[in-house]
Protein backbone atom coordinates (compact mmCIF):
# COMPACT_ATOMS: atom_id res chain seq x y z
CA UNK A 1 155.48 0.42 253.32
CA UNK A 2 158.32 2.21 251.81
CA UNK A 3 161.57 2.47 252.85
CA UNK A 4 162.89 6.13 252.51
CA UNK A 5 166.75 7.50 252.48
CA UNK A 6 166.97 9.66 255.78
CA UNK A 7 166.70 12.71 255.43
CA UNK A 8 169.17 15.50 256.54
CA UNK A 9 166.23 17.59 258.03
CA UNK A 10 164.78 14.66 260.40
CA UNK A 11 162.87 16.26 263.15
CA UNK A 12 164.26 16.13 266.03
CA UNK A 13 167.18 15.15 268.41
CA UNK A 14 168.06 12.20 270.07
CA UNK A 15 170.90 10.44 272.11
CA UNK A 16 172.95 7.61 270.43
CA UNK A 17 171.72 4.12 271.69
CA UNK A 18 174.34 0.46 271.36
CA UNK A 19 173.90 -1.04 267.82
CA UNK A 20 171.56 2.01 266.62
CA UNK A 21 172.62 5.00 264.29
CA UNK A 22 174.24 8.16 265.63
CA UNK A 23 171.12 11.13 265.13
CA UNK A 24 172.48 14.33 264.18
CA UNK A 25 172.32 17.66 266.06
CA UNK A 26 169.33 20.18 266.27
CA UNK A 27 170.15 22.74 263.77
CA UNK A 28 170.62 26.39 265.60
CA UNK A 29 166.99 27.79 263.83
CA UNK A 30 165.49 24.81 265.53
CA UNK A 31 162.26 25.76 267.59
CA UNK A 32 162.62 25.11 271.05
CA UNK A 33 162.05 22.13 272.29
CA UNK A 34 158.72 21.63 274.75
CA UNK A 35 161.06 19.21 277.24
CA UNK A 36 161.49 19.87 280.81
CA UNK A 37 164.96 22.37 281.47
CA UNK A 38 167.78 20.13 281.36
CA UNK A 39 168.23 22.25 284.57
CA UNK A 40 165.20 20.79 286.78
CA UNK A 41 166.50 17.40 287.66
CA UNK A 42 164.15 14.39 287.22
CA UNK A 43 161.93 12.76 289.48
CA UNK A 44 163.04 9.28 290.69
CA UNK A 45 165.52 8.96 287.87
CA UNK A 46 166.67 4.78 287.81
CA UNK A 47 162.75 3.64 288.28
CA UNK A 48 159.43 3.19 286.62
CA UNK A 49 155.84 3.35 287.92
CA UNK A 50 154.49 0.25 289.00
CA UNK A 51 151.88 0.19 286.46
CA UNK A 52 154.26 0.64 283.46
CA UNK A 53 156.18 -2.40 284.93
CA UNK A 54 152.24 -4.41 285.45
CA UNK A 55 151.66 -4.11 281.59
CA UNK A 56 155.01 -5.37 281.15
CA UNK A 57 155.26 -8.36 283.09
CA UNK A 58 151.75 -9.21 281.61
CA UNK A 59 152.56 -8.85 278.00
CA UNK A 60 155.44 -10.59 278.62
CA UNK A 61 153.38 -13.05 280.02
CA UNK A 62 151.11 -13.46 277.16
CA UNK A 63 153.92 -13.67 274.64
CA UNK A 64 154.39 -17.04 276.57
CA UNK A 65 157.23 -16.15 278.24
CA UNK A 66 157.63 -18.41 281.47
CA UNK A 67 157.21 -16.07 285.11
CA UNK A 68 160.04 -17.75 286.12
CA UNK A 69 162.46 -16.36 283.82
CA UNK A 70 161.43 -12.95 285.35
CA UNK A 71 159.95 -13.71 288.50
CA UNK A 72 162.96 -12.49 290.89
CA UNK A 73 163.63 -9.52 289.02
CA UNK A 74 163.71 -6.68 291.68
CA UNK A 75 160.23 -5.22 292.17
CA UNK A 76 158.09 -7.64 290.87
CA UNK A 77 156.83 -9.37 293.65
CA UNK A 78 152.92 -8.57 294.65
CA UNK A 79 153.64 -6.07 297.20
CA UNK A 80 155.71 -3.91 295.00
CA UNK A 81 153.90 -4.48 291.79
CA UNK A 82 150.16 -4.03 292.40
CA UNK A 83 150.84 -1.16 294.52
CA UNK A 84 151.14 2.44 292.97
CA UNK A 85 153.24 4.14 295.40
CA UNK A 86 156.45 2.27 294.33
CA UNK A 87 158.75 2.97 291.50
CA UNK A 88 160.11 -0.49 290.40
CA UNK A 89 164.02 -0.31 289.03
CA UNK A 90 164.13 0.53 285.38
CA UNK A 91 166.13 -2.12 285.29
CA UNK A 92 164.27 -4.73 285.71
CA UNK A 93 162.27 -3.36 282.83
CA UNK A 94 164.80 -3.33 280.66
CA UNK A 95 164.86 -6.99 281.26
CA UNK A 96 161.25 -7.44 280.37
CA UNK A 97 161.85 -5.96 277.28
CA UNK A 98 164.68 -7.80 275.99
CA UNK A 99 162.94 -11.36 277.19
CA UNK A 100 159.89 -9.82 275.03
CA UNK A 101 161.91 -9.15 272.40
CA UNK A 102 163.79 -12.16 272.21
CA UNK A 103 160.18 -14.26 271.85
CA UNK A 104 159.21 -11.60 269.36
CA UNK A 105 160.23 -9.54 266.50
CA UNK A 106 160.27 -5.97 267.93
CA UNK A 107 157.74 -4.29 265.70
CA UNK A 108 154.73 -7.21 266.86
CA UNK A 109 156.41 -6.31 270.69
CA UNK A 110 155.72 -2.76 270.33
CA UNK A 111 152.11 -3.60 268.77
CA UNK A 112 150.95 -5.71 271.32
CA UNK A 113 152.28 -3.16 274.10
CA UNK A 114 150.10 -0.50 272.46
CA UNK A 115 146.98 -2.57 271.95
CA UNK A 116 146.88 -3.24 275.64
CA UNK A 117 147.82 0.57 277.15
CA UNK A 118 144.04 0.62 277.25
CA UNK A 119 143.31 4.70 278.23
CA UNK A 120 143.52 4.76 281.95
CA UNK A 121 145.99 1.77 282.19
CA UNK A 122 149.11 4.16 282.78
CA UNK A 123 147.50 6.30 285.32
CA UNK A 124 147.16 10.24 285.58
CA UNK A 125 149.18 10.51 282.68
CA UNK A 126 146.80 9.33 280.64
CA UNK A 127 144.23 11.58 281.68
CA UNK A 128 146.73 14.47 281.21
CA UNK A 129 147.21 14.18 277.53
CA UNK A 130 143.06 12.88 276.55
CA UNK A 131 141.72 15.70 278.97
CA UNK A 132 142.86 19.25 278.52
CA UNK A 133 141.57 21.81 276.36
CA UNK A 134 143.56 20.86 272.96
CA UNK A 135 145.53 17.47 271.94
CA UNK A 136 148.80 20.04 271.76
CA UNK A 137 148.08 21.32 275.42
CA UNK A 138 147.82 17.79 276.96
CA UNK A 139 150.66 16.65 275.01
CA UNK A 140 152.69 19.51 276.77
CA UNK A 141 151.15 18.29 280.01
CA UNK A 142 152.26 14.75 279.28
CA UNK A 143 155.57 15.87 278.17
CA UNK A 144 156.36 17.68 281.74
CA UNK A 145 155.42 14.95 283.37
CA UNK A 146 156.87 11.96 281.95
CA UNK A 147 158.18 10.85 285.26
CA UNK A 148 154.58 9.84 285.86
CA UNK A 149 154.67 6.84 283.23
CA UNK A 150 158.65 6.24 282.82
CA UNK A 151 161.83 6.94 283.91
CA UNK A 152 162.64 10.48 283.64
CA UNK A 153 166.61 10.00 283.99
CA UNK A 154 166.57 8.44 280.85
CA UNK A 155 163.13 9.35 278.58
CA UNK A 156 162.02 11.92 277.47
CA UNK A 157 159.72 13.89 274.46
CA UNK A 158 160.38 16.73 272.77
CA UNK A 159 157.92 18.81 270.86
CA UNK A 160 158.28 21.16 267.78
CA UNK A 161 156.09 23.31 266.10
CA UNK A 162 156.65 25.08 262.45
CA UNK A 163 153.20 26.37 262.12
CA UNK A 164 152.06 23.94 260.07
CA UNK A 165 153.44 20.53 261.39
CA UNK A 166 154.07 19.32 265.07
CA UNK A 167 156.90 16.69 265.68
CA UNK A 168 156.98 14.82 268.70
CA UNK A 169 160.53 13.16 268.96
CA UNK A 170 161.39 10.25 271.66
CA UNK A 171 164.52 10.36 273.38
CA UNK A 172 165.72 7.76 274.99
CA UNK A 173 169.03 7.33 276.90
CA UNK A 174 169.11 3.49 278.44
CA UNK A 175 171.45 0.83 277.67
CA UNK A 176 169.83 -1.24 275.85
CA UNK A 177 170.19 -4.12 272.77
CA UNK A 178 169.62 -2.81 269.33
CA UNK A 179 165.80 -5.30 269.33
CA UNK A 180 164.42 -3.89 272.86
CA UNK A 181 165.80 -0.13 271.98
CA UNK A 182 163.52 -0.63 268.48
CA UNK A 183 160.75 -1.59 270.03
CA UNK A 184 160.37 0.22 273.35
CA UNK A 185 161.28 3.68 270.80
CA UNK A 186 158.43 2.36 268.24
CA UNK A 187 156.19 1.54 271.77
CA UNK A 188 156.51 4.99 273.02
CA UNK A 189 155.67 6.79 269.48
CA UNK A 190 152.82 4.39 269.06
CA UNK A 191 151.21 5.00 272.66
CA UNK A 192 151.75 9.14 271.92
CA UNK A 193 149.45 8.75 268.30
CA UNK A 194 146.71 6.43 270.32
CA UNK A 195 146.79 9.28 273.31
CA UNK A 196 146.24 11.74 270.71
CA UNK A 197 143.56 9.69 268.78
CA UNK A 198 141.71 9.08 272.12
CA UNK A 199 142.03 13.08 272.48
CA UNK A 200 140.79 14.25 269.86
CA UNK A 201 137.76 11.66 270.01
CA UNK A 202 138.73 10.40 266.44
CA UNK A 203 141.44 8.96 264.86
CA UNK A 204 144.44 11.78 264.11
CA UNK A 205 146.96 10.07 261.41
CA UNK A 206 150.82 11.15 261.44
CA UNK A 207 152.04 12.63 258.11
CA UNK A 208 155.23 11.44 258.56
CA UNK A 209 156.96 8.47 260.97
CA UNK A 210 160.62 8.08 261.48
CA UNK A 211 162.59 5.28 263.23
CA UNK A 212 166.38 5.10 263.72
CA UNK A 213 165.73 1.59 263.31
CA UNK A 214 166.14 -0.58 260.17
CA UNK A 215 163.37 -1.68 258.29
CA UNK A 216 162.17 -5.26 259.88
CA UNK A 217 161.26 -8.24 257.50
CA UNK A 218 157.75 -7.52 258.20
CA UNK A 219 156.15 -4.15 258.27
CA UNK A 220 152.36 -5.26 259.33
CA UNK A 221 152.55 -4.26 262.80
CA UNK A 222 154.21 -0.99 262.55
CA UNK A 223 151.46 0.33 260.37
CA UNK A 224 148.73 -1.26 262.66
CA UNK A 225 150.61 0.61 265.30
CA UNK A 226 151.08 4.50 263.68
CA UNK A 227 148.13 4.22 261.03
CA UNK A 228 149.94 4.98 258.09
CA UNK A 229 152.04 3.53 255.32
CA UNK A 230 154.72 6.24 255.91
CA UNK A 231 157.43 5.21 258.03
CA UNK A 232 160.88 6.35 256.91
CA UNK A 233 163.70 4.26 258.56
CA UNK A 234 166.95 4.56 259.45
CA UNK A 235 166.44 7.90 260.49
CA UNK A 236 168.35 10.62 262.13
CA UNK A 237 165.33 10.38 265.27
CA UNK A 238 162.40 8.43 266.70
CA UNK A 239 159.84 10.80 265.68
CA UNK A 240 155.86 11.56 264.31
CA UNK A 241 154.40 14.45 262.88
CA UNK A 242 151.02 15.71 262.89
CA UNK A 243 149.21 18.13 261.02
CA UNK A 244 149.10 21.48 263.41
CA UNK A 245 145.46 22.01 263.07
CA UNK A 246 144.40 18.78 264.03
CA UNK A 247 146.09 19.02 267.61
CA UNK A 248 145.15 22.41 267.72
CA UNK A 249 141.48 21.59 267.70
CA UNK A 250 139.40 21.61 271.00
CA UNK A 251 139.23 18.11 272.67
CA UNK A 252 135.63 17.17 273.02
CA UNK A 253 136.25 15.73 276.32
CA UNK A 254 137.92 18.51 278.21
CA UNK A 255 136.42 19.97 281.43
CA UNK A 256 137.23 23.35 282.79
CA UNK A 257 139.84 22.94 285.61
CA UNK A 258 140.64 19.53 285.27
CA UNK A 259 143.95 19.53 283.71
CA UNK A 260 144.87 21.95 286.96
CA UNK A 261 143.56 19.13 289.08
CA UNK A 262 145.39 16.40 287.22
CA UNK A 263 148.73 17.91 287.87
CA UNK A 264 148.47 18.38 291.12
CA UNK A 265 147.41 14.77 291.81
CA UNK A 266 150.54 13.64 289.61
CA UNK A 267 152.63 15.70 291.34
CA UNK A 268 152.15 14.72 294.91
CA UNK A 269 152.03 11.35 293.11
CA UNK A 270 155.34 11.58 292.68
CA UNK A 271 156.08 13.37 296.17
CA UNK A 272 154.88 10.59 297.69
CA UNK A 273 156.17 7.73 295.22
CA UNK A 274 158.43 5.24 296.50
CA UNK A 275 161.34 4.38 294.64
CA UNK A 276 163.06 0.54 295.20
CA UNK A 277 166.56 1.26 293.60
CA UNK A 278 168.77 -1.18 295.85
CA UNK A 279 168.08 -4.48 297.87
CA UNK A 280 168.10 -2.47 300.91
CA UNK A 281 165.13 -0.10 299.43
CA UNK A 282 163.08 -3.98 299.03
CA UNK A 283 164.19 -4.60 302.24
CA UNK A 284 162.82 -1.34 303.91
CA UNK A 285 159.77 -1.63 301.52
CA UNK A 286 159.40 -5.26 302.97
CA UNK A 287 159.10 -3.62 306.43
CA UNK A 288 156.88 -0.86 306.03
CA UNK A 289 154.30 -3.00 304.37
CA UNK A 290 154.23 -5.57 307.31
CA UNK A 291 153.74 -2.73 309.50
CA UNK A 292 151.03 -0.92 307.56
CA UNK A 293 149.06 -4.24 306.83
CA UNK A 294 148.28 -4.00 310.87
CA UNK A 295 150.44 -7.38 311.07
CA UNK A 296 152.46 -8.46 314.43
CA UNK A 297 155.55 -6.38 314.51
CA UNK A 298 157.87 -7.76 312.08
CA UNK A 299 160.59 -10.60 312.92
CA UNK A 300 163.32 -11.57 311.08
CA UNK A 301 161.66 -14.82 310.38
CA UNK A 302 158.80 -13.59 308.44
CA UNK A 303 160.93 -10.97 306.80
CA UNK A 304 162.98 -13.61 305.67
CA UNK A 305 159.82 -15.52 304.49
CA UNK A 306 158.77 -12.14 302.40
CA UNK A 307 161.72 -12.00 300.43
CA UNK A 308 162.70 -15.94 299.96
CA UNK A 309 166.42 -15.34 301.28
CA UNK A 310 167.50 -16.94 304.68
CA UNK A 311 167.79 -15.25 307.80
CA UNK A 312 172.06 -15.53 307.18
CA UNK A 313 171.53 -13.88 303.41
CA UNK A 314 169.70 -11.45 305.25
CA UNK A 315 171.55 -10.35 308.09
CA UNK A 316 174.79 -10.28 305.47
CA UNK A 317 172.94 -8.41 303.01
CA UNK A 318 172.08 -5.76 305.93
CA UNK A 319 175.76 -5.60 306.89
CA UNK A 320 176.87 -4.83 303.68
CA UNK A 321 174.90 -1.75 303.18
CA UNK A 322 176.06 -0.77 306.67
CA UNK A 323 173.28 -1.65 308.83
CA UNK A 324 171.73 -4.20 310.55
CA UNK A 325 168.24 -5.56 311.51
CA UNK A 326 167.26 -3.98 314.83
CA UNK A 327 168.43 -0.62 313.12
CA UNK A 328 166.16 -1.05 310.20
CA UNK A 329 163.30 -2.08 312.24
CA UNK A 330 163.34 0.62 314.52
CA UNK A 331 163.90 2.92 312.20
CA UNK A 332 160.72 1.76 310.18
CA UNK A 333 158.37 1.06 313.66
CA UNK A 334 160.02 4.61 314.23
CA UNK A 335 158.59 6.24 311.06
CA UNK A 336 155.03 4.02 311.49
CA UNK A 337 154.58 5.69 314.63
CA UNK A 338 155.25 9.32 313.77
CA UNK A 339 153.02 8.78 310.62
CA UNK A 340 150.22 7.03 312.81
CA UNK A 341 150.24 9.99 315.14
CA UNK A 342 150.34 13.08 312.52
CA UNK A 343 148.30 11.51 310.16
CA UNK A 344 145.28 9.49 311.67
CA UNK A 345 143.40 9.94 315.33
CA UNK A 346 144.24 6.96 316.35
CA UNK A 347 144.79 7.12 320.21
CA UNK A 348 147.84 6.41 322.00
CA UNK A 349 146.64 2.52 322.93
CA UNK A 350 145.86 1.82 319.91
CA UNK A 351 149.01 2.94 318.27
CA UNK A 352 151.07 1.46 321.12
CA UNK A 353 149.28 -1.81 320.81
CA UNK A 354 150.53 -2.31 317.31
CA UNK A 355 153.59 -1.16 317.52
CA UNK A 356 154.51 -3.61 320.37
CA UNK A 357 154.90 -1.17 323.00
CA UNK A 358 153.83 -2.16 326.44
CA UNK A 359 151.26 0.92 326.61
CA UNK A 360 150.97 4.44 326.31
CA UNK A 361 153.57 5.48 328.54
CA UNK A 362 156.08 3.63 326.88
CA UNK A 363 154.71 4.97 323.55
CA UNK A 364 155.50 8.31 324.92
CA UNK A 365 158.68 7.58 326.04
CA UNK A 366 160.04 6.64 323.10
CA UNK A 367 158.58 9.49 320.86
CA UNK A 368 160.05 11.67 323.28
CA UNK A 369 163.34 10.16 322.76
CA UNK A 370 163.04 10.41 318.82
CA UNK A 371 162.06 14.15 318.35
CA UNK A 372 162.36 15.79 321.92
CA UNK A 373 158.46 16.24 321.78
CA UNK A 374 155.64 14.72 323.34
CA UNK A 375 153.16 12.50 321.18
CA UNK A 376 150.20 15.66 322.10
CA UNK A 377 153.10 17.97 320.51
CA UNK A 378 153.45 16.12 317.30
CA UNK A 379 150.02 16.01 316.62
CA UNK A 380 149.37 19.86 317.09
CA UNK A 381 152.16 20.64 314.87
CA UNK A 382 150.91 18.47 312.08
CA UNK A 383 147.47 19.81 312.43
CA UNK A 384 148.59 23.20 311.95
């Protein structure tokens, strides 16, 4: 592998990260850029899909780094982690990376991460980029819709065509060190050219690669990880290009309508996702699971159990974020209820008998009190 002078032309912008080179400005003849308006805010900005955060802790794991050097990082206990509806802090993430990187050099890190984001590992995104019509048209899809495999506050991909050559450019905003930023930026260019590979139902090599990263000691992994000898470092921007034609050709696995289908399931994916950016979202998290797992109404015993903190840590924690326990847990039997009663036919026994109300009546009484309509009400209006 080669080690090039950067050029002045690098594809490409990107945001300045600590200890890496400064990238230079777009030029104004530029094509646009394929990334979502700066306009449209993100989705969940601070937090990353639960399944992103599974391969990490596991590669982390098989690097040999010990679980407890990670295990009370916010979000990674079982209930959070193997569950797809939360959003685990980007944070904690961060972390995972820098332990990773601090057992390996970065370019073997953002190997091993690519080897094992087997296709379907990541979720609908996946499916977004391998299944529509072209590699270029599922790249756009995957592009829109980053917040479905990362954070969107801070990543993001931008795409630019000549004609001839695409460039797909990483952008990546976090505070990181110098190591995890070089690997998580080689990760993310790595996982794009397998996406595309798995696409186009053969292997698609880039034409050109380009890190803002130094050249390592050791360049084995990184051409394991793009398929090519031509990596140009110390770049202007994280970027790979692509002949036009081959991303242009029709995907052999594409079915009529299902890209329309995937983006509606990410999208109320992400309606529906549940971010955990503070203690008190755990907390709440804690709650709702005990409730939806059909346990005994919750007590601050066994929520104190969940999350390994006595019942004084607790009760502190709560009055620092301005609230307290019998607040939280009515709010959350509160929002159990209403869901139980516009979302399943379970009758009003049943709900009230695990919920710890008395019986119906009181069941009734209390709705009543919450949203000035009867339980009968409530389930008419969510049925339409």
């Amino acid at each position: 592998m080669t080690l090039r002078t950067p050029r002045q032309d690098a594809p490409g912008p990107d945001t300045p990260l600590r200890g890496l080179p400064a990238p230079t400005a777009p030029s104004a003849s530029a094509p646009p850029s394929s990334a979502p308006s700066a306009a449209t805010p993100p989705a969940h900005p601070g937090t990353t899909p639960s399944a992103f955060t599974r391969l990490n802790a596991g590669t982390a794991a098989l690097l040999g780094i010990r679980p407890d050097a990670y295990a009370g990082l916010p979000g990674l206990a079982p209930p959070y982690l193997d569950d797809d509806r939360y959003r685990t802090p980007s944070a904690t993430n961060v972390r995972l990376w820098e332990l990773m990187v601090a057992h390996a050099p970065w370019p073997e890190v953002a190997e091993l991460m690519a080897g094992r984001s087997h296709l379907g590992r990541l979720g609908v995104w996946d499916y977004l980029l391998t299944s529509a019509p072209t590699p270029l048209e599922g790249l756009r899809d995957a592009v829109h819709h980053v917040a479905a495999v990362a954070d969107a506050g801070t990543e993001a991909v931008t795409i630019s065509d000549d004609g001839r050559h695409i460039t797909l450019s990483h952008l990546n905003t976090a505070e990181l060190t110098y190591e995890a930023a070089s690997a998580i930026r080689s990760y993310a260019l790595g996982l794009l050219c397998r996406r595309i590979g798995e696409a186009a139902g053969r292997p698609v090599v880039p034409t050109r690669v380009t890190l803002a990263a130094k050249a390592p000691r050791r360049h084995a992994a990184l051409t394991g990880l793009y398929g090519t000898r031509a990596v140009e470092f110390e770049s202007a921007a994280d970027s790979v290009t692509f002949r036009a034609a081959d991303l242009r050709c029709p995907a052999p696995h594409a079915q009529p309508g299902l890209s329309d289908l995937l983006r509606r399931h990410s999208e109320q994916a992400l309606a529906t996702a549940i971010p955990l950016h503070t203690w008190l979202d755990l907390f709440r998290a804690t709650l709702r699971t005990a409730l939806e797992q059909g346990e005994e109404i919750p007590t601050l015993a066994s929520a104190t159990r969940r999350l390994a903190v006595s019942s004084r840590t607790l009760q502190r924690r709560l009055e620092e974020h301005g609230t307290s326990w019998r607040a939280e847990l009515d709010a959350a039997r509160r929002a159990h209820v209403v869901h139980l009663l516009t979302a399943t036919d379970q009758t009003l026994d049943a709900i009230a008998a695990r919920n710890g109300y008395a019986d119906a009546r009181a069941l009734r009484r209390a709705v009543h009190r919450w949203t000035g309509r009867t339980p009968s009400a409530l389930r008419k209006g969510a049925a339409g």
